[in-house]
C-alpha atoms as a PDB file:
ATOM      1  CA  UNK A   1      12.202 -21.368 171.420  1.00  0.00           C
ATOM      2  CA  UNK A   2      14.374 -21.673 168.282  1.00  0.00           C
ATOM      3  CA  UNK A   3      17.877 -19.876 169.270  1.00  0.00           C
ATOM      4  CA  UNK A   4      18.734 -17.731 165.878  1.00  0.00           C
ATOM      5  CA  UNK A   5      22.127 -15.589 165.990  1.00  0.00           C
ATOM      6  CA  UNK A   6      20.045 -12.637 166.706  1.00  0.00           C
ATOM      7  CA  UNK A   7      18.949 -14.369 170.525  1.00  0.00           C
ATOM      8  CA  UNK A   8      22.730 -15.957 170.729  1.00  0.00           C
ATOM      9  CA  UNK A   9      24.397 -12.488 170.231  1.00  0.00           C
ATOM     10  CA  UNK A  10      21.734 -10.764 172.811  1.00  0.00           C
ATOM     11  CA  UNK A  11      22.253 -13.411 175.084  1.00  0.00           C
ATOM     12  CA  UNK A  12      26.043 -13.190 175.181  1.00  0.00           C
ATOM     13  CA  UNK A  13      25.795  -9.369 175.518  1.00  0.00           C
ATOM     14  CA  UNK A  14      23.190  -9.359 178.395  1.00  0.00           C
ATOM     15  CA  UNK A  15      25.481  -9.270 181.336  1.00  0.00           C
ATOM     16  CA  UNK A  16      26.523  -5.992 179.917  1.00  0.00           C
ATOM     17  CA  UNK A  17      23.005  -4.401 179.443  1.00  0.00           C
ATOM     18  CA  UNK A  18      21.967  -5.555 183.128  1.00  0.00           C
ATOM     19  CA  UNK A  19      25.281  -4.639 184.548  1.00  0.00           C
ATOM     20  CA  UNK A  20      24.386  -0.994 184.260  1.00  0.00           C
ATOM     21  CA  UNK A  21      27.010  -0.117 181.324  1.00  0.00           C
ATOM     22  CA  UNK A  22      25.862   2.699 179.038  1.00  0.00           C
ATOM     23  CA  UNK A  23      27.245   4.178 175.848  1.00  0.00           C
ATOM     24  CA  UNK A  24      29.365   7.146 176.232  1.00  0.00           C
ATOM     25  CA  UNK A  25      28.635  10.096 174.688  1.00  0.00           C
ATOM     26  CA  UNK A  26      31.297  10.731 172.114  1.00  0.00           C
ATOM     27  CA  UNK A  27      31.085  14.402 172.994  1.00  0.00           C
ATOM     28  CA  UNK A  28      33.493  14.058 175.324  1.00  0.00           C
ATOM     29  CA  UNK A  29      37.025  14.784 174.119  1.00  0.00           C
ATOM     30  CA  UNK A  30      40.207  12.150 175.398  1.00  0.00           C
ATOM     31  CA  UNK A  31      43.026  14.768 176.181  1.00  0.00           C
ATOM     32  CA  UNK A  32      45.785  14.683 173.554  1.00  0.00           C
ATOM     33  CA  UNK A  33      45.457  15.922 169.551  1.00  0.00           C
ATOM     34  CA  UNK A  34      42.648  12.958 168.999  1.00  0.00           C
ATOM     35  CA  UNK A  35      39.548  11.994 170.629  1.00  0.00           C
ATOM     36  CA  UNK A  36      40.476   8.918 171.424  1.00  0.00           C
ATOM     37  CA  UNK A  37      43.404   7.727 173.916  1.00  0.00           C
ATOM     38  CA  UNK A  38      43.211   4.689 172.201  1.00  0.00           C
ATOM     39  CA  UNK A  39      41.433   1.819 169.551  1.00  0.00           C
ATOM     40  CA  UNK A  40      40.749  -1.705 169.763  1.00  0.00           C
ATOM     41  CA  UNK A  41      40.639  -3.145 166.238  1.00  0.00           C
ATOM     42  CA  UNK A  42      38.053  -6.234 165.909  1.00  0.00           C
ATOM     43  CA  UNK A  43      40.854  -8.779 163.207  1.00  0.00           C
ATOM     44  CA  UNK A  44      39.282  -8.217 159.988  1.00  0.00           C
ATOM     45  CA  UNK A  45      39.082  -4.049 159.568  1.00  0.00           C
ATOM     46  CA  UNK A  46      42.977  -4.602 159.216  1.00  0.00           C
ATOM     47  CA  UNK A  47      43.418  -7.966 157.770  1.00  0.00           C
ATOM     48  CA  UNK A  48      42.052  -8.988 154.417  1.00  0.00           C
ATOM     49  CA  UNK A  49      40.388 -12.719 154.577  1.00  0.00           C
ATOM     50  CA  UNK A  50      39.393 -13.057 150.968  1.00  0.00           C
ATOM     51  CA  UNK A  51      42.200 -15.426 150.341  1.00  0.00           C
ATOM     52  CA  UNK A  52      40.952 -18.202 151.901  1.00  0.00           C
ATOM     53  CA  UNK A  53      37.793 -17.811 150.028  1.00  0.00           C
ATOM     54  CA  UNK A  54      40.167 -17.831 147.023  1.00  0.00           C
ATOM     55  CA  UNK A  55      41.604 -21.083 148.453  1.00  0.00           C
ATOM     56  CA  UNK A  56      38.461 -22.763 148.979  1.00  0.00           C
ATOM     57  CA  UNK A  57      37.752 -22.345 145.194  1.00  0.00           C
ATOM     58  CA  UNK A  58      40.813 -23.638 144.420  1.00  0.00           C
ATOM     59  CA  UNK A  59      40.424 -26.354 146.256  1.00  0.00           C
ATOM     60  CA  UNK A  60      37.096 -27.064 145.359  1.00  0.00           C
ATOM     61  CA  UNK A  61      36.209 -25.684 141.848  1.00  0.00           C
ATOM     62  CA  UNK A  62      32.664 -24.348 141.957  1.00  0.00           C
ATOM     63  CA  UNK A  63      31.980 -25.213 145.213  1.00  0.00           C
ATOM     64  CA  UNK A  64      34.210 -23.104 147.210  1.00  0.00           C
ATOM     65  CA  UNK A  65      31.402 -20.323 147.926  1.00  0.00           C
ATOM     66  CA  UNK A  66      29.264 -22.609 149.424  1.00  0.00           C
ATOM     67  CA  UNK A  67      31.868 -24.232 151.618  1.00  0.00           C
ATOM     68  CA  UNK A  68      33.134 -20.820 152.789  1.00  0.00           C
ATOM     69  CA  UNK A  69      29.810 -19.580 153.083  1.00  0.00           C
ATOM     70  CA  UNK A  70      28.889 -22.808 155.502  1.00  0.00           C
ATOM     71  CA  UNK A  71      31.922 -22.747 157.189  1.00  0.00           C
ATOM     72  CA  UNK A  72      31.993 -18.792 158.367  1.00  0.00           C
ATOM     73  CA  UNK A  73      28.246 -19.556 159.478  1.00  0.00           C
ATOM     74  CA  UNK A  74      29.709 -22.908 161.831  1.00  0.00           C
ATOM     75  CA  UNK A  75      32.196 -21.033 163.229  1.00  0.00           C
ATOM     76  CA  UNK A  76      29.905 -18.047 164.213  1.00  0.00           C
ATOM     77  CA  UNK A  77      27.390 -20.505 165.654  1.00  0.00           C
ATOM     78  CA  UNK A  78      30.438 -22.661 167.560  1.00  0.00           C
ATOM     79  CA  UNK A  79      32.076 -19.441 169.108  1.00  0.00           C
ATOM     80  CA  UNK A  80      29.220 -18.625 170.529  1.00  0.00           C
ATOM     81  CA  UNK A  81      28.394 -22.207 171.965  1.00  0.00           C
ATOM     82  CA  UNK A  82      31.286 -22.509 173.340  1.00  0.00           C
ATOM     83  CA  UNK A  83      31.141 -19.690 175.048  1.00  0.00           C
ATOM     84  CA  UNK A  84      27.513 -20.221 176.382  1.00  0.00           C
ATOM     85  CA  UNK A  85      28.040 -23.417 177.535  1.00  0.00           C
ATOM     86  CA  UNK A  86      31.633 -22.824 179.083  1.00  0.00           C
ATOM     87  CA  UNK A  87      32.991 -24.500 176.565  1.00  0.00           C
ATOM     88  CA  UNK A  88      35.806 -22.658 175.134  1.00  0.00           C
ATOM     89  CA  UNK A  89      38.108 -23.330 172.137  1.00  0.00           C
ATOM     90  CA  UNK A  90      40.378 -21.439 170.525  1.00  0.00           C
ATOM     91  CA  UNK A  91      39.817 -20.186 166.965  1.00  0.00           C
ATOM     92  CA  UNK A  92      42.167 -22.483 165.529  1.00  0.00           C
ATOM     93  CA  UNK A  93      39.938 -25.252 167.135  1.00  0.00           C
ATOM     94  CA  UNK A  94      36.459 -23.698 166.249  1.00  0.00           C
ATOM     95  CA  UNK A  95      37.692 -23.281 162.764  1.00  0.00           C
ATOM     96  CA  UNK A  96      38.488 -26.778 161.998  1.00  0.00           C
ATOM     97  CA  UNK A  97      35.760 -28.183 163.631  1.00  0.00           C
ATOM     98  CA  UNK A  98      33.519 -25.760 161.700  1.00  0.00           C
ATOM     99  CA  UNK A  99      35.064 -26.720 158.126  1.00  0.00           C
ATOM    100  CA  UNK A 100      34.822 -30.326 158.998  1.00  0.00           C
ATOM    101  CA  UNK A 101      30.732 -30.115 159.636  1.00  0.00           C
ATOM    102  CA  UNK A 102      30.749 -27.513 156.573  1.00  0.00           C
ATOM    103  CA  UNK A 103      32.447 -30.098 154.083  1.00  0.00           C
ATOM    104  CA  UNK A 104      30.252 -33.476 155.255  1.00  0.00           C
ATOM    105  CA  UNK A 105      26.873 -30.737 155.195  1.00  0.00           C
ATOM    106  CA  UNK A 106      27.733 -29.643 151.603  1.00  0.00           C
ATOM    107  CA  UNK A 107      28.854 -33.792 150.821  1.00  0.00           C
ATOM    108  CA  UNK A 108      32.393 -32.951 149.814  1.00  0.00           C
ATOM    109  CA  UNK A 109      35.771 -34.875 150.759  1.00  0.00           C
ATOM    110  CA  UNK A 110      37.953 -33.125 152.836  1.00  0.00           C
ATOM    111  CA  UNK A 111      41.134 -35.095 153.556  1.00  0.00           C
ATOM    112  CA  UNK A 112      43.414 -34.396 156.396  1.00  0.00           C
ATOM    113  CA  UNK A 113      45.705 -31.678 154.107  1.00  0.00           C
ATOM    114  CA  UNK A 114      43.282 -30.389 152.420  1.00  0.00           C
ATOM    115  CA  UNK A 115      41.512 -28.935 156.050  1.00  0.00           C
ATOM    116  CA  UNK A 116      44.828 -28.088 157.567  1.00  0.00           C
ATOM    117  CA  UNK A 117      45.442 -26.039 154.337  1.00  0.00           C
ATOM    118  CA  UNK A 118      42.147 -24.191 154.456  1.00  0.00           C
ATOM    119  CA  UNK A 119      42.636 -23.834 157.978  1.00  0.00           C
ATOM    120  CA  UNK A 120      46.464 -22.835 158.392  1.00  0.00           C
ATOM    121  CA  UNK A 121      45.290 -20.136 155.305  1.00  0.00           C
ATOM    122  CA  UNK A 122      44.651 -17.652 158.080  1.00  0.00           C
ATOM    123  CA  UNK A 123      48.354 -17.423 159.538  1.00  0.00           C
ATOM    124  CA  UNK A 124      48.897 -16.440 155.668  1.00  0.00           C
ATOM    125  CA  UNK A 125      46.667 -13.511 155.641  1.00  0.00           C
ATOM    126  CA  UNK A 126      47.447  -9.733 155.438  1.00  0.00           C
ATOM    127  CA  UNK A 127      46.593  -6.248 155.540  1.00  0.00           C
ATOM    128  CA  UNK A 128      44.223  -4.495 153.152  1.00  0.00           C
ATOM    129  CA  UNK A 129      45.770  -2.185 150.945  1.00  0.00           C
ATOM    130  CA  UNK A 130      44.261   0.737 152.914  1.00  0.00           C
ATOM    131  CA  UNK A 131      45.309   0.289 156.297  1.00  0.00           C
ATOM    132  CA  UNK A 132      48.532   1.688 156.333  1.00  0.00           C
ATOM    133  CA  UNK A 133      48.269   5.095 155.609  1.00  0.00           C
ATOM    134  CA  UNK A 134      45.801   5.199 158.608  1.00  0.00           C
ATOM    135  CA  UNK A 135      47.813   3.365 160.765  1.00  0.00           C
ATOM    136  CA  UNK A 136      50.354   5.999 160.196  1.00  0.00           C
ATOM    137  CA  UNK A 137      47.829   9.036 160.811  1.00  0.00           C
ATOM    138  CA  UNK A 138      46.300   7.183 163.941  1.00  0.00           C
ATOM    139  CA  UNK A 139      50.055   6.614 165.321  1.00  0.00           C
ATOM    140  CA  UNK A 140      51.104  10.215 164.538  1.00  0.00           C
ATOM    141  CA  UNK A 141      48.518  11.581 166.522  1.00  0.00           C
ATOM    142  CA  UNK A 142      49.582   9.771 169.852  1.00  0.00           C
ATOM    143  CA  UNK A 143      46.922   6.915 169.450  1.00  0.00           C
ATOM    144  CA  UNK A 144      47.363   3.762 170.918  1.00  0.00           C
ATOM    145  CA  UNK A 145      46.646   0.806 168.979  1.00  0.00           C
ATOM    146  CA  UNK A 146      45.670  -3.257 169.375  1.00  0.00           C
ATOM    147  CA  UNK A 147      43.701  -6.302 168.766  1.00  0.00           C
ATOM    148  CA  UNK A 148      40.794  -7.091 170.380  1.00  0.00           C
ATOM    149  CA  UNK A 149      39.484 -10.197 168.836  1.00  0.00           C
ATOM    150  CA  UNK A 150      38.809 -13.978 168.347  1.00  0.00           C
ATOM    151  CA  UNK A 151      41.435 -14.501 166.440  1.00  0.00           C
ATOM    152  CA  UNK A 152      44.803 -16.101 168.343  1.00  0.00           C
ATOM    153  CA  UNK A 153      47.940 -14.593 168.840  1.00  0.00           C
ATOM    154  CA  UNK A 154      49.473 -16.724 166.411  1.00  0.00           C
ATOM    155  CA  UNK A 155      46.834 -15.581 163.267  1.00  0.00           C
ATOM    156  CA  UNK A 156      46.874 -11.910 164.254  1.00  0.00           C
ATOM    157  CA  UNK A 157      50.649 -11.687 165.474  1.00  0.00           C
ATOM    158  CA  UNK A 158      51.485 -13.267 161.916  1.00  0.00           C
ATOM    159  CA  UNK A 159      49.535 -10.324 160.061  1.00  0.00           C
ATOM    160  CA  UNK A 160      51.189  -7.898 160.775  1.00  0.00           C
ATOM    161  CA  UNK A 161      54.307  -9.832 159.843  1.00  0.00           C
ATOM    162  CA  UNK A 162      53.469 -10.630 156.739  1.00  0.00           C
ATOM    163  CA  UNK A 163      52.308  -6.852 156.252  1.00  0.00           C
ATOM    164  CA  UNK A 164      55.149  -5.221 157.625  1.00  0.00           C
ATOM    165  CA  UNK A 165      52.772  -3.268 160.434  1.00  0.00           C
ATOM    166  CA  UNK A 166      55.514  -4.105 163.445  1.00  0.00           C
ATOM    167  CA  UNK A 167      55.353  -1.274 165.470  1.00  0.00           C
ATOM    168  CA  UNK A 168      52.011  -0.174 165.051  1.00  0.00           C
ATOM    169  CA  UNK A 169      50.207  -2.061 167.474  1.00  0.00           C
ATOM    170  CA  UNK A 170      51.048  -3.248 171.620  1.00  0.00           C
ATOM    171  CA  UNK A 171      50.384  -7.388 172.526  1.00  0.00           C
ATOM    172  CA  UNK A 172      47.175  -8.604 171.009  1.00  0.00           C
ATOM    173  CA  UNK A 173      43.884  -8.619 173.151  1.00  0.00           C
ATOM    174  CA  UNK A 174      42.929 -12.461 172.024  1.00  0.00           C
ATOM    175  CA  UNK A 175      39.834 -13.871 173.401  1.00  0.00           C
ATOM    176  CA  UNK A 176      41.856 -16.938 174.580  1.00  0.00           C
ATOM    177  CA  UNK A 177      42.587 -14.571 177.290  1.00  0.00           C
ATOM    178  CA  UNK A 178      39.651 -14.514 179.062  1.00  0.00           C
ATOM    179  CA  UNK A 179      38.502 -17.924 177.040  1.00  0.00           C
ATOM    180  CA  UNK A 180      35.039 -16.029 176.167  1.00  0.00           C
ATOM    181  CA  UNK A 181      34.366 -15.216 172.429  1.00  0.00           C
ATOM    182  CA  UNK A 182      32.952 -11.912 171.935  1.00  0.00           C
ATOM    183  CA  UNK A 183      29.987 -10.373 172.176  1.00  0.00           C
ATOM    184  CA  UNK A 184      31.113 -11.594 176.080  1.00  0.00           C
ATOM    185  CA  UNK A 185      31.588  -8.897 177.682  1.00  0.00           C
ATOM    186  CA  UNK A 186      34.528 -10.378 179.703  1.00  0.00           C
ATOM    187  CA  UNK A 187      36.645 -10.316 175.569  1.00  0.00           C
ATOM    188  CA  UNK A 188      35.427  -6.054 175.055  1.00  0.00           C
ATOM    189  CA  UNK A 189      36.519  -5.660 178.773  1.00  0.00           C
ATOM    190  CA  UNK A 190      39.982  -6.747 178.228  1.00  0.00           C
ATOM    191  CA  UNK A 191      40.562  -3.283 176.573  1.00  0.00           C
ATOM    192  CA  UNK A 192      40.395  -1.084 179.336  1.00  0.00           C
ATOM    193  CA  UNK A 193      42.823  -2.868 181.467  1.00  0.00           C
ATOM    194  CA  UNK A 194      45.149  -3.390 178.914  1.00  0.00           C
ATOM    195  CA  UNK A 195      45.113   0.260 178.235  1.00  0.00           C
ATOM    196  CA  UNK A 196      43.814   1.694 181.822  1.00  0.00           C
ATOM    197  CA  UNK A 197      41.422   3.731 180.054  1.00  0.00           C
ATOM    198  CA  UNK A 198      37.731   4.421 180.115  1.00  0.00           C
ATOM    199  CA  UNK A 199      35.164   3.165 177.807  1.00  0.00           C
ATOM    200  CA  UNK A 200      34.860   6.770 176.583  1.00  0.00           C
ATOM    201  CA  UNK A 201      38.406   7.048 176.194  1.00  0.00           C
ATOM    202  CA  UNK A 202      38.423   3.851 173.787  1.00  0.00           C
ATOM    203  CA  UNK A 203      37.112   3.361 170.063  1.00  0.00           C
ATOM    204  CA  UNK A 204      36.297  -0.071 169.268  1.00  0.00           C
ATOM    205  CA  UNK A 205      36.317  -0.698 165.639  1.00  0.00           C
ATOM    206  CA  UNK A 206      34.126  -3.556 164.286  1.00  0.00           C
ATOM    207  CA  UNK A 207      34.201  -5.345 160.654  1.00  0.00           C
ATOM    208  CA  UNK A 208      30.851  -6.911 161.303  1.00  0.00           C
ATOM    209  CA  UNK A 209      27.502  -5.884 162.408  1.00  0.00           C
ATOM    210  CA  UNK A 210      27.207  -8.118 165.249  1.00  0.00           C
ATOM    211  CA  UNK A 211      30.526  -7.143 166.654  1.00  0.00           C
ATOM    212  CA  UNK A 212      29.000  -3.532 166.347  1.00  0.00           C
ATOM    213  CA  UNK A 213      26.277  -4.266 168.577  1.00  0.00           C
ATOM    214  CA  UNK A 214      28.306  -6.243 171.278  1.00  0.00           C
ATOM    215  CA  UNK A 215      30.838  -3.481 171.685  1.00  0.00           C
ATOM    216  CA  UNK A 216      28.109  -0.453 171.870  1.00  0.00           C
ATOM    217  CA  UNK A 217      26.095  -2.644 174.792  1.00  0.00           C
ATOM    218  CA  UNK A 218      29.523  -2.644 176.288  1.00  0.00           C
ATOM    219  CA  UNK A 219      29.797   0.916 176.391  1.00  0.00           C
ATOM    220  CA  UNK A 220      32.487   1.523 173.234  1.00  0.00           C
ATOM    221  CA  UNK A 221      32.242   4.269 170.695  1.00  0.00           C
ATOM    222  CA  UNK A 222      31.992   2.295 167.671  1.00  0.00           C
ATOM    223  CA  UNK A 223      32.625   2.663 164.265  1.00  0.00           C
ATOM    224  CA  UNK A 224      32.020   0.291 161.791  1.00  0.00           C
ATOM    225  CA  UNK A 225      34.444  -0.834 158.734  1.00  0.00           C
ATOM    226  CA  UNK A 226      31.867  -2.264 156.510  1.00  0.00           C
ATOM    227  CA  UNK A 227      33.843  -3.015 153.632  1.00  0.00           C
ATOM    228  CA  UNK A 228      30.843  -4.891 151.622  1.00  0.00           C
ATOM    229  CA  UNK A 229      28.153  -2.138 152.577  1.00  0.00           C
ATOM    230  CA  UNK A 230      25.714  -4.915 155.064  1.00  0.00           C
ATOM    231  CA  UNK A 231      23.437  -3.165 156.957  1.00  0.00           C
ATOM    232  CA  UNK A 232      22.696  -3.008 160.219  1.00  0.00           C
ATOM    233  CA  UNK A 233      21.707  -6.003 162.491  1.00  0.00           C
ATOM    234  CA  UNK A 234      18.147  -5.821 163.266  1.00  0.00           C
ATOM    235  CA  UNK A 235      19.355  -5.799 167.009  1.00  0.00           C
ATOM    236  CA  UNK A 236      18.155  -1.906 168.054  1.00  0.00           C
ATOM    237  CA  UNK A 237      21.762  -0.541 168.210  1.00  0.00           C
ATOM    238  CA  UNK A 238      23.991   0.804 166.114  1.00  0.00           C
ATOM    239  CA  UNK A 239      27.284   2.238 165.110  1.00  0.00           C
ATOM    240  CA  UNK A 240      28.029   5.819 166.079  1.00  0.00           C
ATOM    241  CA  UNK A 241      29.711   6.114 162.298  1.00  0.00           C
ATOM    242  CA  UNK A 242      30.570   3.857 160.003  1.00  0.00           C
ATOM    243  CA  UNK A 243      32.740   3.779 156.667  1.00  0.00           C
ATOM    244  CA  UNK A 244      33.542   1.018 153.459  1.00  0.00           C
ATOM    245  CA  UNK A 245      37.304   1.930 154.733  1.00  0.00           C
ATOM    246  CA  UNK A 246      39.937   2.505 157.063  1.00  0.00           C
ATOM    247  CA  UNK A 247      40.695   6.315 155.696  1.00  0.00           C
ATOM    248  CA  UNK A 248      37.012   6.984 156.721  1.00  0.00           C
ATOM    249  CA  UNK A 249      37.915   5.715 160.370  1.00  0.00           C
ATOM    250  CA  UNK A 250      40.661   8.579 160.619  1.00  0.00           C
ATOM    251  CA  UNK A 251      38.591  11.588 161.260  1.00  0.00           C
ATOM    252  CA  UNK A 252      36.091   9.455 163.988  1.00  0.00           C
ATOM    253  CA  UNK A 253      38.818   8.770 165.982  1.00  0.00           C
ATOM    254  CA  UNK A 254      41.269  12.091 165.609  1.00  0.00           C
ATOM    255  CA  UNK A 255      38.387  14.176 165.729  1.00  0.00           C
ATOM    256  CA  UNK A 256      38.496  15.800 162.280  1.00  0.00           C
ATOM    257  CA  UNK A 257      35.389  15.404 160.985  1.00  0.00           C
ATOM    258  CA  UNK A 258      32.715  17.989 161.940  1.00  0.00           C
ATOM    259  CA  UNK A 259      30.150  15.846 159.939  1.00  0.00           C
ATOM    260  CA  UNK A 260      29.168  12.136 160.839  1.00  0.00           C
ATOM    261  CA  UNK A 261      30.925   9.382 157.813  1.00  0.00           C
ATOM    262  CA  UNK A 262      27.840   8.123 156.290  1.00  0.00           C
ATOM    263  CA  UNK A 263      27.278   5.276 153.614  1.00  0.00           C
ATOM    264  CA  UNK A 264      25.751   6.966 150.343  1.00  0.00           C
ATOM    265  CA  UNK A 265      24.385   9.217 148.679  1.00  0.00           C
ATOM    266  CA  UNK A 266      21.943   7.691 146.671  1.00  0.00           C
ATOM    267  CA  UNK A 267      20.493   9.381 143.812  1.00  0.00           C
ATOM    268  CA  UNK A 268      16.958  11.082 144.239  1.00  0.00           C
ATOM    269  CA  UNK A 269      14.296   9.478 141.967  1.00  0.00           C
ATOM    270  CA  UNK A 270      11.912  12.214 142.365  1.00  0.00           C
ATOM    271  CA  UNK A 271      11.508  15.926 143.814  1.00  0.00           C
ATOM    272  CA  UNK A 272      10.460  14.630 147.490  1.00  0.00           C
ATOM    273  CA  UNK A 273      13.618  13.199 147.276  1.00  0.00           C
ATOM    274  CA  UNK A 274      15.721  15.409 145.849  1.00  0.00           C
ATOM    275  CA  UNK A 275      15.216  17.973 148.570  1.00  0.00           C
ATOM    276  CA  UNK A 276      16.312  15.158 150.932  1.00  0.00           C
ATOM    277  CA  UNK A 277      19.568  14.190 149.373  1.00  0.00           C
ATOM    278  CA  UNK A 278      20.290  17.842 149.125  1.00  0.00           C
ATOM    279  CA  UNK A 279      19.539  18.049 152.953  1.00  0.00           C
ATOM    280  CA  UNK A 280      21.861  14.980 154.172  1.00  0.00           C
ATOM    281  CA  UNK A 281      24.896  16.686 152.054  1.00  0.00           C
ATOM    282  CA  UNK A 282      24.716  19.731 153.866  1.00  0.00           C
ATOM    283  CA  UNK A 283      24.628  17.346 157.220  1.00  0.00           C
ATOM    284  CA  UNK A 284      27.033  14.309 156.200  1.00  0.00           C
ATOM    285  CA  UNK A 285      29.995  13.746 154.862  1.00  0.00           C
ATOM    286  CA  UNK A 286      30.205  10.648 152.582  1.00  0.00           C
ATOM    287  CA  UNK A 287      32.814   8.401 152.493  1.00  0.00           C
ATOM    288  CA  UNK A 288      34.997   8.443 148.979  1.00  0.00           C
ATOM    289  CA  UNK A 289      34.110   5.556 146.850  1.00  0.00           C
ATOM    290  CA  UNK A 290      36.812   2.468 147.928  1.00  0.00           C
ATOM    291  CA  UNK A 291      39.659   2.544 145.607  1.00  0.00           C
ATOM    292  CA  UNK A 292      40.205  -1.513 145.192  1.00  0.00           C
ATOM    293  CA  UNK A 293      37.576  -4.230 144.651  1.00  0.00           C
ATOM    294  CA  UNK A 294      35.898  -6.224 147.021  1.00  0.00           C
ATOM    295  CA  UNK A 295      34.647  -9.676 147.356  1.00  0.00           C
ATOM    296  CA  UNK A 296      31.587 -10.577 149.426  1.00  0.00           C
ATOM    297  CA  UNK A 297      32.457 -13.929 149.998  1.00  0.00           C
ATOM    298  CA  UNK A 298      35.436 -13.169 152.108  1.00  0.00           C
ATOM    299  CA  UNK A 299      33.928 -11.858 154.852  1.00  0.00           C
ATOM    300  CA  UNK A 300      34.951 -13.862 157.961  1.00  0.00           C
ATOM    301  CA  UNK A 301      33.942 -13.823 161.658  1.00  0.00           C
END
């Protein structure tokens, strides 16, 4: 059988399912002015990758799409690997391995500076413009805040340097801890020792689709920061809201919002669907549309 990311991201999350670990209900309120005690941010809802996209095009005019678009694929595909075959890396690792197959794949000549450029881009990156002003919310409220992703210490600790977000969040939850990339469960788990929570008690929020599905097998309300409006993985779970920004994440986890944050609306095209549309307003509230462009080809793992 032909292992696609689909089986690879089912296969990492089985021990999960079989362990017995079922989504909370998010009915249940964490005690405190929010609903949650607590988040766990997947990397890229708070840090902005597009730059080394921007990089890669610099680097190689007119090619750069196709190198970052091999490259994020590789180091998807090696993450997982590793972790399946007890294997680990770090990221920093995975990453450069990844760009060097992506480059000789796409027939291009990366030289020794060129990949540690591309690959030292991501202790350069930073916050998106809207994550402050939740931050602040999330942290007034009492909510405790930190990593929990692939990334290393070193990538995500230099962030929030270079976006001025000190304070904000406790010691990142890097997979190297555990040396399992998510979906593993042993990477979501670290969250509720770290902060001696329950899964109900915790909101996991996810930048991708896939990291969507690992943390709701887990057993984390999820909701998902999909900046470039994906949908959903084809995987039979879901996220219990989902937003193109961080101000839509505010009211999920404080409580707020008496109305699930949709994606939409979309404009009727006939009666039928007119009645619809008029229907989900009265039952959603859509997010507001993002207030600063974005670039598919940043999206990173």
């Amino acid at each position: 059988m032909t292992m696609t990311r689909r089986t690879l991201v089912a296969g990492l999350a089985a021990a999960g399912a079989l362990s017995g670990i079922v989504a909370p209900s998010l009915g249940r309120t964490a005690s405190g002015s929010s609903r949650f005690k607590a988040v766990a941010f997947d990397g890229f809802p708070i840090i902005d990758p597009r730059p080394v996209a921007v990089l890669a095009e610099r680097l190689f005019p007119g090619k750069g799409a196709d190198l970052s678009n091999s490259w994020r694929t590789r180091q998807f595909e090696y993450c997982w690997l590793r972790t399946l075959s007890d294997r680990y890396a770090d990221f920093r690792q995975v990453s450069q391995e990844a760009l060097v197959f992506a480059a000789k794949s796409l027939g291009l000549e990366l030289t020794p500076r060129t990949r540690d450029q591309l690959v030292n881009a991501y202790r350069e990156l930073s916050a998106w413009p809207d994550v402050l002003p939740a931050l602040e919310s999330l942290k007034a409220a009492g909510v405790r805040m930190t990593f929990l992703s692939n990334l290393t210490a070193e990538m995500l600790d230099a962030a929030i340097e270079n976006s001025g977000l000190n304070g904000y969040f406790e010691a990142p939850l890097t997979t190297d801890r555990v040396r399992a990339f998510k979906p593993d469960p042993r990477a979501y788990r670290m969250a509720l020792t770290a902060f001696d929570c329950t899964r109900e008690e915790i909101a996991f929020v996810a930048s991708a689709g896939w990291d969507v599905a690992g943390a709701k097998w887990f057993g984390y309300p999820t909701f998902w920061v999909n900046r470039t409006e994906l949908p959903a993985e084809e995987l039979g779970i879901g996220a219990d809201a989902q937003g193109r920004g961080m101000s839509d994440l505010v009211p999920f986890v404080l409580g707020s919002a008496t109305k699930p944050v949709m994606i939409g609306p979309v404009p009727p095209t006939n009666t039928r669907d007119a009645n619809l549309v008029a229907t989900l307003n009265q039952r959603h509230t859509w997010r507001k549309p993002c207030p600063y462009p974005i670039a598919r080809a940043g999206a990173v793992p």
